[in-house]
PDB file of N, CA and C in Angstrom:
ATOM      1  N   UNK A   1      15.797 211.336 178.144  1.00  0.00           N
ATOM      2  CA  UNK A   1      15.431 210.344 177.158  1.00  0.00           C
ATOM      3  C   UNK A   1      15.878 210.860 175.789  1.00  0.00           C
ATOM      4  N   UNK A   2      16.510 209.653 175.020  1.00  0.00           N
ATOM      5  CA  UNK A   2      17.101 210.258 173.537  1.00  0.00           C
ATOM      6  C   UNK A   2      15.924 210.197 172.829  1.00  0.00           C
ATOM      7  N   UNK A   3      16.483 210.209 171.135  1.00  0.00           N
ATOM      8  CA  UNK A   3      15.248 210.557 170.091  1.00  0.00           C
ATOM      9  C   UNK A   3      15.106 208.952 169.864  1.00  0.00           C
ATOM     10  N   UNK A   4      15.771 207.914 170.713  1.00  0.00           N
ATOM     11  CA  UNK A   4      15.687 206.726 169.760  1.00  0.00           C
ATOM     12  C   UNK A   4      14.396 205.794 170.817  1.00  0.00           C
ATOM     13  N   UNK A   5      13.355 206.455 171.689  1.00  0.00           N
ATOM     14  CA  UNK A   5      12.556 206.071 172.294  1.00  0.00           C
ATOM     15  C   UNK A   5      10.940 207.106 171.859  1.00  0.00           C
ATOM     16  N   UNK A   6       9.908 205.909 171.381  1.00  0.00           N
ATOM     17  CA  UNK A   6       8.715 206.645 170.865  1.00  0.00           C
ATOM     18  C   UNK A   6       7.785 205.987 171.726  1.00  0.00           C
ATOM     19  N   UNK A   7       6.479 207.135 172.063  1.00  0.00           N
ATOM     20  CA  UNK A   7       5.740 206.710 172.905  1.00  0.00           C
ATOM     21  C   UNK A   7       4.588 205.722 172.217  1.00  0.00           C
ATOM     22  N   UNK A   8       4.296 204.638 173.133  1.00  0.00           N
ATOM     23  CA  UNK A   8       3.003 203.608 172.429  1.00  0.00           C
ATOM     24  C   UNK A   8       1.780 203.514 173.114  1.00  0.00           C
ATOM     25  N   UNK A   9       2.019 203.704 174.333  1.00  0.00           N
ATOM     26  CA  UNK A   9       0.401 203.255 175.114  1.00  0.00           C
ATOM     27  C   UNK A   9       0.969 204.950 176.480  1.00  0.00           C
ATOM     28  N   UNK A  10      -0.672 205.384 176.559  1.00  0.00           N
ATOM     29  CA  UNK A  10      -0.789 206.365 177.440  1.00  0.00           C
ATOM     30  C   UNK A  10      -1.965 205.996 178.342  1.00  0.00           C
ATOM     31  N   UNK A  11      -2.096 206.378 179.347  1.00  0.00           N
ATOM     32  CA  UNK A  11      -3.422 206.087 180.745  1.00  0.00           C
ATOM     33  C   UNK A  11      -3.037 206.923 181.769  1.00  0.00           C
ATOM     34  N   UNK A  12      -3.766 207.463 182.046  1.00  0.00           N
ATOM     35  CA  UNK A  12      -4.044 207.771 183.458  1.00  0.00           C
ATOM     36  C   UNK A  12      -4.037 206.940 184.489  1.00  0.00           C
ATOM     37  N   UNK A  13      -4.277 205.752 184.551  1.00  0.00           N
ATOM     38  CA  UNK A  13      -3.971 204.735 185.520  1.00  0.00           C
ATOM     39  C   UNK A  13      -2.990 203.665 185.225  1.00  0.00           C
ATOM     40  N   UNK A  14      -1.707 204.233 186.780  1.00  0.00           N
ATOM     41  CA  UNK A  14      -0.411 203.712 186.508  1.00  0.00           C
ATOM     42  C   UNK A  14      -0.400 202.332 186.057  1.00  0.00           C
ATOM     43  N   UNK A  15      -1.746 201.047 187.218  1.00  0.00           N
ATOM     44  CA  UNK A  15      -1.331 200.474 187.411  1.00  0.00           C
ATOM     45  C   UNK A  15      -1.958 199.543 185.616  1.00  0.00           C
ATOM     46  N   UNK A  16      -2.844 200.477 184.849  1.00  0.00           N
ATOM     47  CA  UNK A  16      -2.942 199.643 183.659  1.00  0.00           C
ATOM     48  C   UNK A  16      -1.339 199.987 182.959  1.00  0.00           C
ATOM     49  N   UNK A  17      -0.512 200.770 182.862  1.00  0.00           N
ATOM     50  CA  UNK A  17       0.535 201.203 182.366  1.00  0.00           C
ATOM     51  C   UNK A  17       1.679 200.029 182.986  1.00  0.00           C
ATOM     52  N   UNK A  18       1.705 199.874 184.087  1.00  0.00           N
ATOM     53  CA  UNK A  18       2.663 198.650 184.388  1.00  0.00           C
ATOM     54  C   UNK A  18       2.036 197.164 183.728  1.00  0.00           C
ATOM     55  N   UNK A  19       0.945 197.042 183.539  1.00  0.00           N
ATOM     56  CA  UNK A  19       0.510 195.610 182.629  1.00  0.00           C
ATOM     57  C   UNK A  19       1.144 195.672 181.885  1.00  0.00           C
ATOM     58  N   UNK A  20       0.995 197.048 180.829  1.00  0.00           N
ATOM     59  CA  UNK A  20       1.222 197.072 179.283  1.00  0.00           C
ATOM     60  C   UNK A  20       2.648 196.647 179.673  1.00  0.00           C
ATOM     61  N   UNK A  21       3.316 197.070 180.340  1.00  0.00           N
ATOM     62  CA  UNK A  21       4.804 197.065 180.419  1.00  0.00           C
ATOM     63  C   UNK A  21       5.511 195.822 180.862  1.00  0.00           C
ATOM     64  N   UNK A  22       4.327 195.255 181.609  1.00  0.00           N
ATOM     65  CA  UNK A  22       4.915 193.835 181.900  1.00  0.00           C
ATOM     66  C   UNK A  22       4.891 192.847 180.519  1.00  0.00           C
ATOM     67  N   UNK A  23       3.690 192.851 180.036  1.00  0.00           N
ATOM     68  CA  UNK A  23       2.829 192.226 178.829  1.00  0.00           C
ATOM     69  C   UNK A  23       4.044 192.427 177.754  1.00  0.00           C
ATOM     70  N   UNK A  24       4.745 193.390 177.484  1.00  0.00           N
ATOM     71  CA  UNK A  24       5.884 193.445 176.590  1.00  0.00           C
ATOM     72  C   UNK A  24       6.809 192.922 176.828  1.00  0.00           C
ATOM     73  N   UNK A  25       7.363 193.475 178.296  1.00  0.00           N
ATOM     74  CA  UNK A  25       8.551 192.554 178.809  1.00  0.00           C
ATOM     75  C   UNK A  25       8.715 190.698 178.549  1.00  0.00           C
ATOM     76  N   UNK A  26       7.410 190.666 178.958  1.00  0.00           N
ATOM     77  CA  UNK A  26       7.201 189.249 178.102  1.00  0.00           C
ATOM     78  C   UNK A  26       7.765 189.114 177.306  1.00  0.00           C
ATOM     79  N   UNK A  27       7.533 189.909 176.103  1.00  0.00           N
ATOM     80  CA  UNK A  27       8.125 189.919 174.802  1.00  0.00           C
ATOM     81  C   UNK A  27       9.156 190.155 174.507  1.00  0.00           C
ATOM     82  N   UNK A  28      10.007 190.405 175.518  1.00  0.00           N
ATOM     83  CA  UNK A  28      11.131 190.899 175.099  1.00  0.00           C
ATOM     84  C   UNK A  28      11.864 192.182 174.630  1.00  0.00           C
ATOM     85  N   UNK A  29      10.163 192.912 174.911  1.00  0.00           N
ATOM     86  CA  UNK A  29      10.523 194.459 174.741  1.00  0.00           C
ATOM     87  C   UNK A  29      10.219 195.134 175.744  1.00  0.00           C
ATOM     88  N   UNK A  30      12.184 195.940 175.511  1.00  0.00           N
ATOM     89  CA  UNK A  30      12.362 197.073 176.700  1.00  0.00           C
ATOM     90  C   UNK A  30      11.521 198.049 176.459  1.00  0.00           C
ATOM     91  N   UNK A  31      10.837 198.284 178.110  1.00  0.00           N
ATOM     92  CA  UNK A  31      10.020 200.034 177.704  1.00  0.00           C
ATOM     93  C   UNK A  31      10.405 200.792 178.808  1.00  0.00           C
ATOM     94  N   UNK A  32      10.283 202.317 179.003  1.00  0.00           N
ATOM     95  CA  UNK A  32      10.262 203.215 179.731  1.00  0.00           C
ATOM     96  C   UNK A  32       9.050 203.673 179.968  1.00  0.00           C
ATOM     97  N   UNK A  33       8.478 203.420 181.407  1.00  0.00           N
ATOM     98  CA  UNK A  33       7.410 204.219 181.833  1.00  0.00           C
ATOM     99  C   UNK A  33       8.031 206.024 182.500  1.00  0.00           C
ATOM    100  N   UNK A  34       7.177 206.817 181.705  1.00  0.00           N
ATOM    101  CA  UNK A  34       7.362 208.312 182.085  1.00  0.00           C
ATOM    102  C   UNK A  34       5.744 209.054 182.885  1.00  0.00           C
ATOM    103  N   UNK A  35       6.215 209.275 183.754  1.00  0.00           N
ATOM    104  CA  UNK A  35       5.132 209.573 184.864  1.00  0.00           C
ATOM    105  C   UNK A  35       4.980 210.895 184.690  1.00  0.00           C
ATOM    106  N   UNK A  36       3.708 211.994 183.788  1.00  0.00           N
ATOM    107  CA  UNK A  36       3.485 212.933 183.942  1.00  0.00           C
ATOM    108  C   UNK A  36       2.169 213.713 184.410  1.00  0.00           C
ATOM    109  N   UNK A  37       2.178 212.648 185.183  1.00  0.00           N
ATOM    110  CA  UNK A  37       0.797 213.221 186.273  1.00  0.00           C
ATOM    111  C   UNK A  37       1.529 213.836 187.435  1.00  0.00           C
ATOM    112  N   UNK A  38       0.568 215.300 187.523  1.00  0.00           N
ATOM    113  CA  UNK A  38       1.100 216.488 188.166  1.00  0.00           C
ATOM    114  C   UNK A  38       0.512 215.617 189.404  1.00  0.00           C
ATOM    115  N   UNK A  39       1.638 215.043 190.700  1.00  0.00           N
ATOM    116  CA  UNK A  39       1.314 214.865 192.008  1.00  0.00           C
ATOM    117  C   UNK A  39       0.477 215.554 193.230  1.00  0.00           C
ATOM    118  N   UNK A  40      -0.129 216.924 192.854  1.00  0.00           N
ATOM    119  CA  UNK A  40      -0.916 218.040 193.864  1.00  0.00           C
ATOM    120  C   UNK A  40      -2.163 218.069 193.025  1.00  0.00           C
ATOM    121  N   UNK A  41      -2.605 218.094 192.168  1.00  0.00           N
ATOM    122  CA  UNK A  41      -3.968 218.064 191.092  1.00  0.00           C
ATOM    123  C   UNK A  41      -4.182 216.950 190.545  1.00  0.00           C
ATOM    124  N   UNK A  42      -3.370 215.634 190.336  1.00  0.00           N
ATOM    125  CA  UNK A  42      -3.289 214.320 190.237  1.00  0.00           C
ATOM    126  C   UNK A  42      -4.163 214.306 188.463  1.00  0.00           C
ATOM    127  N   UNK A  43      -3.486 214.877 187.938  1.00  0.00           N
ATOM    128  CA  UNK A  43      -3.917 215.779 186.181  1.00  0.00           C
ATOM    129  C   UNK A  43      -2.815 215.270 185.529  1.00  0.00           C
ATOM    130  N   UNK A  44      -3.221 214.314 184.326  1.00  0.00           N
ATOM    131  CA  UNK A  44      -1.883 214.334 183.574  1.00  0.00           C
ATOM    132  C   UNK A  44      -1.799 212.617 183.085  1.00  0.00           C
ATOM    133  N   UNK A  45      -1.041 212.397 182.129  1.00  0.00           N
ATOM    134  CA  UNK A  45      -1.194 210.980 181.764  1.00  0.00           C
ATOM    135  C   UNK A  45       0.282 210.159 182.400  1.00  0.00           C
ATOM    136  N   UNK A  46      -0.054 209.080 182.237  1.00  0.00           N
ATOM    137  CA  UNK A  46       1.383 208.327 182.078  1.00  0.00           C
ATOM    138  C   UNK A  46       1.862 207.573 181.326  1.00  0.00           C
ATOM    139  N   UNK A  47       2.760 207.562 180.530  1.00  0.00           N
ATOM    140  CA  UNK A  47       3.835 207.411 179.191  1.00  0.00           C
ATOM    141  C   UNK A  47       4.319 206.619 179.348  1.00  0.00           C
ATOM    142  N   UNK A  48       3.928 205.093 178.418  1.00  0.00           N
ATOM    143  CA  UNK A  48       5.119 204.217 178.300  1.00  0.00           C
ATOM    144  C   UNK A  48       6.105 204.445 176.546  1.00  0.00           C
ATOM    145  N   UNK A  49       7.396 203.966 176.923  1.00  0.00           N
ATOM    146  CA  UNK A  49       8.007 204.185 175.430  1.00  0.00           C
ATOM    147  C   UNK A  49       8.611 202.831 175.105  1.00  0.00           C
ATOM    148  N   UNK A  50       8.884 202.393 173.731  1.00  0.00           N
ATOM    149  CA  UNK A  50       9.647 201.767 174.046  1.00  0.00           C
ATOM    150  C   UNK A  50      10.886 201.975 172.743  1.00  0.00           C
ATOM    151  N   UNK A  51      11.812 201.222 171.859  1.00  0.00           N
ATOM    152  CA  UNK A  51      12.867 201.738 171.222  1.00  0.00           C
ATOM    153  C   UNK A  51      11.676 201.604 169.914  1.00  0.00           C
ATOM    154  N   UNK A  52      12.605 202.772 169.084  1.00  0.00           N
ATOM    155  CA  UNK A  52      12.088 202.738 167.612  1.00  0.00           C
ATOM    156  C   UNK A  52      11.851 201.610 166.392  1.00  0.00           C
ATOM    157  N   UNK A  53      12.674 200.701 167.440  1.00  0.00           N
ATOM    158  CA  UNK A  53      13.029 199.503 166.482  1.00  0.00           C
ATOM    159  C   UNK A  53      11.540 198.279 166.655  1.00  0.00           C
ATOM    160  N   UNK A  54      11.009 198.268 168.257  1.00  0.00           N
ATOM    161  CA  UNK A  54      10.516 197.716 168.339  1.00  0.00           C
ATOM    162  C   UNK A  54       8.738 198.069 168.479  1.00  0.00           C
ATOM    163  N   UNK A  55       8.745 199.253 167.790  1.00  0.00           N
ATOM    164  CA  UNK A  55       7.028 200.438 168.243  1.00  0.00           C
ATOM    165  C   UNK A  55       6.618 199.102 167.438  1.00  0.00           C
ATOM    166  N   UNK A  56       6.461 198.948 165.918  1.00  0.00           N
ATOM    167  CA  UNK A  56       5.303 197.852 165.327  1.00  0.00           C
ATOM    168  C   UNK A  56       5.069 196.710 166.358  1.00  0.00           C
ATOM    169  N   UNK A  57       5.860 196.750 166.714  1.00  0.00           N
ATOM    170  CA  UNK A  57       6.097 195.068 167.442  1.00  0.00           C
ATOM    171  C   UNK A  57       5.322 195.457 168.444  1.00  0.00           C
ATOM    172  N   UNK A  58       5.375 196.201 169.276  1.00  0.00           N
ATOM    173  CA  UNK A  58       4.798 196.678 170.924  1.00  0.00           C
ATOM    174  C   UNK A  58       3.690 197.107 170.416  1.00  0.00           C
ATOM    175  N   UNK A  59       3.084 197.687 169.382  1.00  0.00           N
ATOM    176  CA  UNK A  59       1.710 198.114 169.267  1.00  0.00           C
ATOM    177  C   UNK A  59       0.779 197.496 169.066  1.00  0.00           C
ATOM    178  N   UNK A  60       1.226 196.093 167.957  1.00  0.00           N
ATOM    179  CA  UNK A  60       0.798 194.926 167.577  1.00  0.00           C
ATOM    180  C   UNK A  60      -0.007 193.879 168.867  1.00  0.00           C
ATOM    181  N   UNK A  61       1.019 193.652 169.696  1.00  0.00           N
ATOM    182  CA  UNK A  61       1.530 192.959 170.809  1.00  0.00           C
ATOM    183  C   UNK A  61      -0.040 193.685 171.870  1.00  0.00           C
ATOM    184  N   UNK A  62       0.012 194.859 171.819  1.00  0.00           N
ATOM    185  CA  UNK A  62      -0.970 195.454 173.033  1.00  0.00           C
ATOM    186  C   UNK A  62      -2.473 195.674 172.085  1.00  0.00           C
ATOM    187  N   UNK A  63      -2.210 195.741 170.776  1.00  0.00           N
ATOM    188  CA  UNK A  63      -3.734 195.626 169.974  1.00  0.00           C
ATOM    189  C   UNK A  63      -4.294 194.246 170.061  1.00  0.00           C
ATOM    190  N   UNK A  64      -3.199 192.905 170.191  1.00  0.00           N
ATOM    191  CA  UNK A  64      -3.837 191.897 169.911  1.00  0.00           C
ATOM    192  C   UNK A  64      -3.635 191.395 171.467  1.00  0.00           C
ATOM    193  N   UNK A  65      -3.641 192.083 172.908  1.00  0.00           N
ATOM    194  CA  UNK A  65      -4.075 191.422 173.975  1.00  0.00           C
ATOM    195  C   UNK A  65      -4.952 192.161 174.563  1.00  0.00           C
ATOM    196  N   UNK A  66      -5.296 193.233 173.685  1.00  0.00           N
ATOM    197  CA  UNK A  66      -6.441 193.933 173.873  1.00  0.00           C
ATOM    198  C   UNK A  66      -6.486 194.960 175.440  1.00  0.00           C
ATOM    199  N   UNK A  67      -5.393 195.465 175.275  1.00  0.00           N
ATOM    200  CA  UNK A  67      -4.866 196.145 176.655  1.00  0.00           C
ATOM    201  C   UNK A  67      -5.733 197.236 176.592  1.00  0.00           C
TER     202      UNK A  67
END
């Protein structure tokens, strides 16, 4: 991943992390989910990103659907 992707929403549970990600896609904003929950201790969050251009927009977007 380059420097031109910043992280916006984090959880421990994937499947609230694919909402957020759908809920944008809606919008028209691309994101990257990054999976860093250790698979043997099941410890660790999971990372959505999306481009620098669009963080206000995606943060806005998940404050006002109350994700």
């Amino acid at each position: 991943m380059n420097d031109n992707w910043e992280k916006v929403y984090t959880s421990t549970f994937e499947h609230k992390v694919e909402i957020v990600k759908a809920v944008l896609e809606n919008n028209d904003i691309e994101s990257i989910i990054l999976n860093k929950k250790d698979s043997f201790y099941l410890m660790g969050e999971i990372e959505l990103y999306v481009s620098k251009d669009d963080v206000i927009r995606a943060i806005t977007i998940i404050e006002k659907e109350e994700i």
